[in-house]
PDB file of N, CA and C in Angstrom:
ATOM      1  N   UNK A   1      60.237 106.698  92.147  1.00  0.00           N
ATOM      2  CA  UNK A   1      61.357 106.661  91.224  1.00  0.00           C
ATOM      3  C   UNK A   1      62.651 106.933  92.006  1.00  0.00           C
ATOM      4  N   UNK A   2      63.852 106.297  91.196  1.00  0.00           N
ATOM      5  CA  UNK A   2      64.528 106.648  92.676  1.00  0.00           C
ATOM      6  C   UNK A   2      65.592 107.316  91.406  1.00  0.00           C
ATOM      7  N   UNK A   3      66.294 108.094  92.571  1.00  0.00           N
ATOM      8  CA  UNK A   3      67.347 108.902  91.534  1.00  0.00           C
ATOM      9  C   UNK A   3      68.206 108.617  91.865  1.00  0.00           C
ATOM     10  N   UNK A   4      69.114 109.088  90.846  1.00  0.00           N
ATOM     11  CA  UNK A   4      70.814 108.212  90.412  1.00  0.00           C
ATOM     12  C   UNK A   4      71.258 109.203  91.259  1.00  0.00           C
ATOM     13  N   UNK A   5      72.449 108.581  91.897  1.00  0.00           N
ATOM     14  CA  UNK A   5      73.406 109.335  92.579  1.00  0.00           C
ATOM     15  C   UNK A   5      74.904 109.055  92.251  1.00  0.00           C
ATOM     16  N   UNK A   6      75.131 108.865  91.208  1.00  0.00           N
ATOM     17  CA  UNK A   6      76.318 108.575  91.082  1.00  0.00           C
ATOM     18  C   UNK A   6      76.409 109.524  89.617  1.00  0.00           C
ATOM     19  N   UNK A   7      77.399 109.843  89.033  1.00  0.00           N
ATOM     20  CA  UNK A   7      77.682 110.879  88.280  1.00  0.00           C
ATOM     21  C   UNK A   7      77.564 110.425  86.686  1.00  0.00           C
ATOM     22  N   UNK A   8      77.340 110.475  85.714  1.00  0.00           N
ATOM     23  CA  UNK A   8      77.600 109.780  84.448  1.00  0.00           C
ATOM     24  C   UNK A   8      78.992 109.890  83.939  1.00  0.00           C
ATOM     25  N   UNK A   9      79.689 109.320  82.945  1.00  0.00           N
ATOM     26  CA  UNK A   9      80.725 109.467  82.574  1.00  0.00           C
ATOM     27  C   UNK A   9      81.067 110.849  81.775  1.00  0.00           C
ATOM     28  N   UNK A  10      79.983 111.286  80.984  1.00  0.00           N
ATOM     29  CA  UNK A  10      80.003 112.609  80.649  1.00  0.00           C
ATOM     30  C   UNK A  10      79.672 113.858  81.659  1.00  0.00           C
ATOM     31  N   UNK A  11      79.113 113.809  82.927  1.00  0.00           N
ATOM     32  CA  UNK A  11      79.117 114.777  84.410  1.00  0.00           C
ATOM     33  C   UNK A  11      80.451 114.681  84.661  1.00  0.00           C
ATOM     34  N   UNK A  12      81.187 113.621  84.447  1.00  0.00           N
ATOM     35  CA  UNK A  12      82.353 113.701  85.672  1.00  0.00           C
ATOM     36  C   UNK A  12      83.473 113.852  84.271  1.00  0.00           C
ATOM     37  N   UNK A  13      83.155 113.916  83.486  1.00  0.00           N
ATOM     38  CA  UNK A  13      84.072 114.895  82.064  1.00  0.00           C
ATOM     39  C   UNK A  13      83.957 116.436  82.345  1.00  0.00           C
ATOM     40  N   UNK A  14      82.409 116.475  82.626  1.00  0.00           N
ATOM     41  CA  UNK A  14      82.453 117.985  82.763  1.00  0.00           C
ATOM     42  C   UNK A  14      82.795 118.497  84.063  1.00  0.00           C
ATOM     43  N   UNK A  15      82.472 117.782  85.691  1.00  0.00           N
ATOM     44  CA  UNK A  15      82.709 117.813  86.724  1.00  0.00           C
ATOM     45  C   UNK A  15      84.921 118.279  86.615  1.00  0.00           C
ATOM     46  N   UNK A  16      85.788 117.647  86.096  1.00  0.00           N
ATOM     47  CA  UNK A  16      87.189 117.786  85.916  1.00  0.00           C
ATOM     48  C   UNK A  16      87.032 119.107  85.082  1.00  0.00           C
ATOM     49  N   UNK A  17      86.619 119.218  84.159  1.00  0.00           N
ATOM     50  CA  UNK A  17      86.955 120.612  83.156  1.00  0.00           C
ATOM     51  C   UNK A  17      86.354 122.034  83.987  1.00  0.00           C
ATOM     52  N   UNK A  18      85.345 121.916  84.892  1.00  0.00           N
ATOM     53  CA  UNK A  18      84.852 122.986  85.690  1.00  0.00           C
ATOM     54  C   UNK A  18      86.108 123.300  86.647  1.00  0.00           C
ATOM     55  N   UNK A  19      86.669 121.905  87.165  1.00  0.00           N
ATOM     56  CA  UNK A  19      87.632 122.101  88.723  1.00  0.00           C
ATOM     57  C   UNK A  19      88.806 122.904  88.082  1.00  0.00           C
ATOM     58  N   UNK A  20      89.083 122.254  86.962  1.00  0.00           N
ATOM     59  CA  UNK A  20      90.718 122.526  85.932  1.00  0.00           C
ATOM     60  C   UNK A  20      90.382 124.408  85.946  1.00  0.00           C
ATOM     61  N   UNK A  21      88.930 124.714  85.238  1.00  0.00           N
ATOM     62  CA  UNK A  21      89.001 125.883  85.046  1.00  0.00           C
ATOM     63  C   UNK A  21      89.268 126.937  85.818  1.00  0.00           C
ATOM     64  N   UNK A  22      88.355 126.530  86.887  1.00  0.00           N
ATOM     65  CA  UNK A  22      88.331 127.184  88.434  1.00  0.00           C
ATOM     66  C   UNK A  22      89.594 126.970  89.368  1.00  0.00           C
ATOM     67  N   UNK A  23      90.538 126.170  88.841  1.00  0.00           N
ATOM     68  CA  UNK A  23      91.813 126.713  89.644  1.00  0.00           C
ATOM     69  C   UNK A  23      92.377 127.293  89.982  1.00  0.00           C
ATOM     70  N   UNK A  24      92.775 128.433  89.313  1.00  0.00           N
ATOM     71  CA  UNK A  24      93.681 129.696  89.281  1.00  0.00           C
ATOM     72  C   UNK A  24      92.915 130.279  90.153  1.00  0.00           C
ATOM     73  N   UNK A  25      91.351 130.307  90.818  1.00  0.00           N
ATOM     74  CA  UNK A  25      90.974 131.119  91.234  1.00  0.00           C
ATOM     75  C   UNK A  25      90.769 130.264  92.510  1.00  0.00           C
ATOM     76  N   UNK A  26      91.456 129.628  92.974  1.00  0.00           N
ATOM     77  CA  UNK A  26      91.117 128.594  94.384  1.00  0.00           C
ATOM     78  C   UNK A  26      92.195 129.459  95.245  1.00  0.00           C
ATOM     79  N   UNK A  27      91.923 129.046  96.296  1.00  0.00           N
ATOM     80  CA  UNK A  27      92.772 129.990  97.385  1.00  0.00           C
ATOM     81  C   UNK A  27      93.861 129.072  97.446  1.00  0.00           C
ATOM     82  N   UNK A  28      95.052 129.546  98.304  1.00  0.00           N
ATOM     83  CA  UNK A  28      96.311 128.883  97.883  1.00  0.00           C
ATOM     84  C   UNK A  28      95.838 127.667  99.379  1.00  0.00           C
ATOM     85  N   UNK A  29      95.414 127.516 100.077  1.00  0.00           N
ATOM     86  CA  UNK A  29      95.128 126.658 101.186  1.00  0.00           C
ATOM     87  C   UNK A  29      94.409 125.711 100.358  1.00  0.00           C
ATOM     88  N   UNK A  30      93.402 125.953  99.779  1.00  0.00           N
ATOM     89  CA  UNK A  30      92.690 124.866  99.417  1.00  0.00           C
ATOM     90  C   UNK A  30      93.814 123.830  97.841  1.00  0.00           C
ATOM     91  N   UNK A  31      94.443 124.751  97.383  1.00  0.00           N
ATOM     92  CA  UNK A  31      94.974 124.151  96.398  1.00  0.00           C
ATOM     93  C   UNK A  31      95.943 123.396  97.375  1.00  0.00           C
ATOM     94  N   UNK A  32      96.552 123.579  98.203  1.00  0.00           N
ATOM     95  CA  UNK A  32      97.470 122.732  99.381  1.00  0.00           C
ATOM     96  C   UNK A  32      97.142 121.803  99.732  1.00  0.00           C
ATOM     97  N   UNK A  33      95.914 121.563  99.979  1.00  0.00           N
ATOM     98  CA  UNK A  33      94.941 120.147 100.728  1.00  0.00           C
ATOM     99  C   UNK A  33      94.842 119.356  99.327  1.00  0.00           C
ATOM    100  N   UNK A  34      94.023 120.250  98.617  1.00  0.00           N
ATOM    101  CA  UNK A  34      94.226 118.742  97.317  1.00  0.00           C
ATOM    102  C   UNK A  34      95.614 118.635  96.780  1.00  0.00           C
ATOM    103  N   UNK A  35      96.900 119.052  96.707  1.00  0.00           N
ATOM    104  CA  UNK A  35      98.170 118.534  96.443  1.00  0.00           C
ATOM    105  C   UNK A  35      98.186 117.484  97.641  1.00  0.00           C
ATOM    106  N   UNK A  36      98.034 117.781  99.048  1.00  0.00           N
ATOM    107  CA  UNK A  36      98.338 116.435  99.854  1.00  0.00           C
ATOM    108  C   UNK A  36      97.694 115.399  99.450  1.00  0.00           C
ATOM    109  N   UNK A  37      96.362 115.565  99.046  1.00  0.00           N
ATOM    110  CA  UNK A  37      95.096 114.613  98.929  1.00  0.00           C
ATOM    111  C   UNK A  37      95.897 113.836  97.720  1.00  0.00           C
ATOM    112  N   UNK A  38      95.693 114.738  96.962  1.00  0.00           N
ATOM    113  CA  UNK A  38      96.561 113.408  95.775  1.00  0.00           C
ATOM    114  C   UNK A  38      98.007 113.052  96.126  1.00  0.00           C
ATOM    115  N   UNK A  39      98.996 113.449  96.821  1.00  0.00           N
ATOM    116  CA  UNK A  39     100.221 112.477  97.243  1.00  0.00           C
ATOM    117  C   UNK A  39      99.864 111.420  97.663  1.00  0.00           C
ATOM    118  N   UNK A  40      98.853 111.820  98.938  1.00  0.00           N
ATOM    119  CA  UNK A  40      98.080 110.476  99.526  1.00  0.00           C
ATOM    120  C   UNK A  40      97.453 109.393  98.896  1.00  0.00           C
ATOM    121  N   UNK A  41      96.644 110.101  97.495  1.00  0.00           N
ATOM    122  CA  UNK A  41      95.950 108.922  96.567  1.00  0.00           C
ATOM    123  C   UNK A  41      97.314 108.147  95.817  1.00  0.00           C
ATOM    124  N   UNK A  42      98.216 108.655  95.456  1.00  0.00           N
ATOM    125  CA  UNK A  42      99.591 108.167  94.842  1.00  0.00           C
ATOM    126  C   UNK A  42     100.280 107.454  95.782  1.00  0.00           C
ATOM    127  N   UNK A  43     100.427 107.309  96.994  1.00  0.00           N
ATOM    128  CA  UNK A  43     101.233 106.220  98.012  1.00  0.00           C
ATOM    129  C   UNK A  43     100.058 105.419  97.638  1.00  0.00           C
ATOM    130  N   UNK A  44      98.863 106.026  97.716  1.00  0.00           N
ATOM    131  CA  UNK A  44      97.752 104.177  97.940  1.00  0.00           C
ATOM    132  C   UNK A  44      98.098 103.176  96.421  1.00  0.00           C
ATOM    133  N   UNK A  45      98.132 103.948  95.715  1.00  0.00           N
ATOM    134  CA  UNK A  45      98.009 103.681  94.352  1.00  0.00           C
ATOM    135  C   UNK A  45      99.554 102.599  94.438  1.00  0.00           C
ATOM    136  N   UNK A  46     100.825 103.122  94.828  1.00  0.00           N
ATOM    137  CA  UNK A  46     102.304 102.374  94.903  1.00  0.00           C
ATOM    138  C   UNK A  46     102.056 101.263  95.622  1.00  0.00           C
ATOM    139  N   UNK A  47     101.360 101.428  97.189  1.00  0.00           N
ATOM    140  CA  UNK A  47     100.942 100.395  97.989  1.00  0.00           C
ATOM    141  C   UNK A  47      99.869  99.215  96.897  1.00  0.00           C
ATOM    142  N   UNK A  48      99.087  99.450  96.099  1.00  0.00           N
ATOM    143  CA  UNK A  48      98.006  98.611  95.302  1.00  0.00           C
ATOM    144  C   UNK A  48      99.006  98.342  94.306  1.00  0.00           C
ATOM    145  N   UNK A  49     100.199  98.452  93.825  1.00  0.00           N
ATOM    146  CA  UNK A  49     100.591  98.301  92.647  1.00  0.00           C
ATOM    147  C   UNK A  49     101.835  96.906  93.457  1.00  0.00           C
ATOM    148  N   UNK A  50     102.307  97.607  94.544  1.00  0.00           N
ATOM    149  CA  UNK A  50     103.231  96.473  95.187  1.00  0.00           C
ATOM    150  C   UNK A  50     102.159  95.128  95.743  1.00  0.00           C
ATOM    151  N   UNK A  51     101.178  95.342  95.989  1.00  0.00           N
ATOM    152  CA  UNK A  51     100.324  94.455  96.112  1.00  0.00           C
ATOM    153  C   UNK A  51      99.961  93.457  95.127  1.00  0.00           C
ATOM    154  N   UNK A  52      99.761  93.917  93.862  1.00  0.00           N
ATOM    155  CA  UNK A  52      99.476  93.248  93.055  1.00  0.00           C
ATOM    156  C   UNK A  52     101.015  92.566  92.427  1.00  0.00           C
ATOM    157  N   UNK A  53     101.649  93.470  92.130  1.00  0.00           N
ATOM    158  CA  UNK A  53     102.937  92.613  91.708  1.00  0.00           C
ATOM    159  C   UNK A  53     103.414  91.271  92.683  1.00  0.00           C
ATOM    160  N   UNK A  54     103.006  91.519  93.931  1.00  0.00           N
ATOM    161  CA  UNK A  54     103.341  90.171  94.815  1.00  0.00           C
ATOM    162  C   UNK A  54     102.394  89.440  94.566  1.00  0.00           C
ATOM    163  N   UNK A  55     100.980  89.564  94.391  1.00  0.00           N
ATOM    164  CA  UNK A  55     100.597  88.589  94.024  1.00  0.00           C
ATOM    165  C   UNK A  55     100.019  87.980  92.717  1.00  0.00           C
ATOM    166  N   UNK A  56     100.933  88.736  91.736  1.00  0.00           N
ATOM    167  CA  UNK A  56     101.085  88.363  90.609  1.00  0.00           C
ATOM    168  C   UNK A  56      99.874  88.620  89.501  1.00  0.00           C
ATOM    169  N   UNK A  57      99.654  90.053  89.893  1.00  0.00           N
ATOM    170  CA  UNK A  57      98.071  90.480  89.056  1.00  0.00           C
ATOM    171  C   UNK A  57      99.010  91.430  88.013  1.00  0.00           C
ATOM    172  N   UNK A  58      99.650  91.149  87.061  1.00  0.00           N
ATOM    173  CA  UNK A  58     100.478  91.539  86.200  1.00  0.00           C
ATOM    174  C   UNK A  58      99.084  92.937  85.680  1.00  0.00           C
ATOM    175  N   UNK A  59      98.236  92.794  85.350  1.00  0.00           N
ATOM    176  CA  UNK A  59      97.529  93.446  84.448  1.00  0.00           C
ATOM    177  C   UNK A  59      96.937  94.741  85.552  1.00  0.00           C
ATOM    178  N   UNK A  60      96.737  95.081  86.759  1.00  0.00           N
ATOM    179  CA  UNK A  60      96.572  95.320  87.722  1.00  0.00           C
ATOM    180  C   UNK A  60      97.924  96.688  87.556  1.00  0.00           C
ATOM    181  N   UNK A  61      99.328  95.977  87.985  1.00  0.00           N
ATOM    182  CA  UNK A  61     100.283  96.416  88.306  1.00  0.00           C
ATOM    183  C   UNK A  61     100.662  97.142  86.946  1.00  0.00           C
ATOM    184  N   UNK A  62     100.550  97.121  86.122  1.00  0.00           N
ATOM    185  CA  UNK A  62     100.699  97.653  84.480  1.00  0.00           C
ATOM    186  C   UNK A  62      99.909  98.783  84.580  1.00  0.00           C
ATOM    187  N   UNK A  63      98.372  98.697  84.689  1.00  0.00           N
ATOM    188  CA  UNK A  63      97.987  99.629  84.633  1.00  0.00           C
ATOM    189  C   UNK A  63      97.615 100.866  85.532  1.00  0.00           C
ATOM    190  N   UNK A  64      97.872 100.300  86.886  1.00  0.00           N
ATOM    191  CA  UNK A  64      98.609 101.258  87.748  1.00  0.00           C
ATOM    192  C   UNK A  64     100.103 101.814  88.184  1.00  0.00           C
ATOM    193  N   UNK A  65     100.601 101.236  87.175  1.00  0.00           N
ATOM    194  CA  UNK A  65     101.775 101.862  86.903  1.00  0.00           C
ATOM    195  C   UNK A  65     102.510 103.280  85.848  1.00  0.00           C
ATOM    196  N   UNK A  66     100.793 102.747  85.107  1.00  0.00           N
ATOM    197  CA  UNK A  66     101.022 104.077  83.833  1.00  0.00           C
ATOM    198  C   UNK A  66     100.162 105.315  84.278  1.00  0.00           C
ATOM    199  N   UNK A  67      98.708 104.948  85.435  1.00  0.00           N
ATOM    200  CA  UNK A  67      98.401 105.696  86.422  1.00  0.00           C
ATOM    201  C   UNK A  67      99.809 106.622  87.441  1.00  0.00           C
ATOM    202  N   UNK A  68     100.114 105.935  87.462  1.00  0.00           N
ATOM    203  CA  UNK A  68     101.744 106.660  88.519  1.00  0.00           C
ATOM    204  C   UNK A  68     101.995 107.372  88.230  1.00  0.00           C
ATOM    205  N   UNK A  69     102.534 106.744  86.618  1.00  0.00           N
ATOM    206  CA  UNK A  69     103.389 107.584  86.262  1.00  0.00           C
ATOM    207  C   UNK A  69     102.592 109.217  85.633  1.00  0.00           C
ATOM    208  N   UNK A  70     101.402 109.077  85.245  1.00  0.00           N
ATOM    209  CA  UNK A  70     100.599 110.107  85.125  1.00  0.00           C
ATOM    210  C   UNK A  70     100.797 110.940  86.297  1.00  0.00           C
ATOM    211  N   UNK A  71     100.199 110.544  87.354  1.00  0.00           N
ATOM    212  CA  UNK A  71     100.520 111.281  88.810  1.00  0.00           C
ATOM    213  C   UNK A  71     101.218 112.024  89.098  1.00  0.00           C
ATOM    214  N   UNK A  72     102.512 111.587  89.128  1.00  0.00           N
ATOM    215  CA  UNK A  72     103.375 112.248  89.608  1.00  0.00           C
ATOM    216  C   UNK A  72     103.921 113.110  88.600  1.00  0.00           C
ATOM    217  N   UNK A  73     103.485 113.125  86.941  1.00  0.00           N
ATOM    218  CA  UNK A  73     104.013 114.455  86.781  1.00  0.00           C
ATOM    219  C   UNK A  73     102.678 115.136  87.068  1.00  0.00           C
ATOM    220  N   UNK A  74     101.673 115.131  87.466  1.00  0.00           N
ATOM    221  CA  UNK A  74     100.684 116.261  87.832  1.00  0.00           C
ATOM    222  C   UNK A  74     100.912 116.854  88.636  1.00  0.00           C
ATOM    223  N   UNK A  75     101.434 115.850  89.491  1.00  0.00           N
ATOM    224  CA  UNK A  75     101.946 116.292  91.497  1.00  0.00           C
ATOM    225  C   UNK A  75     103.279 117.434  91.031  1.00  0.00           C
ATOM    226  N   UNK A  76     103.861 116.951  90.174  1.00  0.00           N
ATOM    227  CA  UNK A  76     105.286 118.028  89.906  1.00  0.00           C
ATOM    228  C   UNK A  76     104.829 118.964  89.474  1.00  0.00           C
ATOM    229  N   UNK A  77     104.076 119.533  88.737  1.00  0.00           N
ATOM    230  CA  UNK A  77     103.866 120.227  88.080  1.00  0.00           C
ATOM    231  C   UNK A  77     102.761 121.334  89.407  1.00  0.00           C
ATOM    232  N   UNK A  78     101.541 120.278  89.659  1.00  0.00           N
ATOM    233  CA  UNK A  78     100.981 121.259  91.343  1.00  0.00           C
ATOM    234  C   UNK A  78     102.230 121.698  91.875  1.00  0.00           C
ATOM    235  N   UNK A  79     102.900 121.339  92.163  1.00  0.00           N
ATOM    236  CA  UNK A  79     104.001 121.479  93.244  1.00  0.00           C
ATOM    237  C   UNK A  79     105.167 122.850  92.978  1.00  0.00           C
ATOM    238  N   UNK A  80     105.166 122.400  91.339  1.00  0.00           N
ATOM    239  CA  UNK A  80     106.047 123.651  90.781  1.00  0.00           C
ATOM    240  C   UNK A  80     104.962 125.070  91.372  1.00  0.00           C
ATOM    241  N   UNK A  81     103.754 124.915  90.813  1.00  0.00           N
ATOM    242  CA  UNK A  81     102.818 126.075  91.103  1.00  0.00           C
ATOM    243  C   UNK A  81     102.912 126.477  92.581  1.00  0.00           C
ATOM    244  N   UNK A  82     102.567 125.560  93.281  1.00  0.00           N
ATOM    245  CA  UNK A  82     102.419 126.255  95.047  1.00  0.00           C
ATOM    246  C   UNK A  82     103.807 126.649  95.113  1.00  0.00           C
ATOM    247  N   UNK A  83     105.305 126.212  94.832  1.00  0.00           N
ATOM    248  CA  UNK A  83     106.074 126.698  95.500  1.00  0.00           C
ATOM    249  C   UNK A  83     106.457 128.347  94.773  1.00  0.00           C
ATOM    250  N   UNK A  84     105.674 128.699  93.614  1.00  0.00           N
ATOM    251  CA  UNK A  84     106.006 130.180  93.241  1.00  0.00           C
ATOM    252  C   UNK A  84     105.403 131.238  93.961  1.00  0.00           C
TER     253      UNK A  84
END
């Protein structure tokens, strides 16, 4: 039998609500690496969105655009936190 290795949609519901909870209690280094980690996922995301707008994947660029814009207020909001 072979086993699943990939997460279900309800694991990785609960996988986010465990990380969310357990934040406050992450060391301030590790909360630093995942603020870079996601700037980094947010340039890829601008780079895939300018990609698609050039080549004209309208539906693509839409919905990584409302991704963005999600992003970056998360990133503001991490960001407000590390700098207190």
């Amino acid at each position: 039998m072979t086993e699943q290795t990939t997460l279900t949609s309800e694991e990785k519901k609960k996988l986010k609500e465990e990380i969310h909870a357990a934040w406050p209690h992450f060391p301030i280094d590790l909360k630093k690496v995942i603020f870079e980690a996601k700037k980094h996922k947010l340039n890829i995301m601008y780079m895939i969105e300018n990609w698609a707008k050039e080549n004209h994947n309208e539906l693509l660029a839409e919905l990584l655009n409302k991704k963005i814009t999600c992003s970056e207020e998360k990133l503001k909001k991490m960001e407000k936190e590390l700098s207190e």
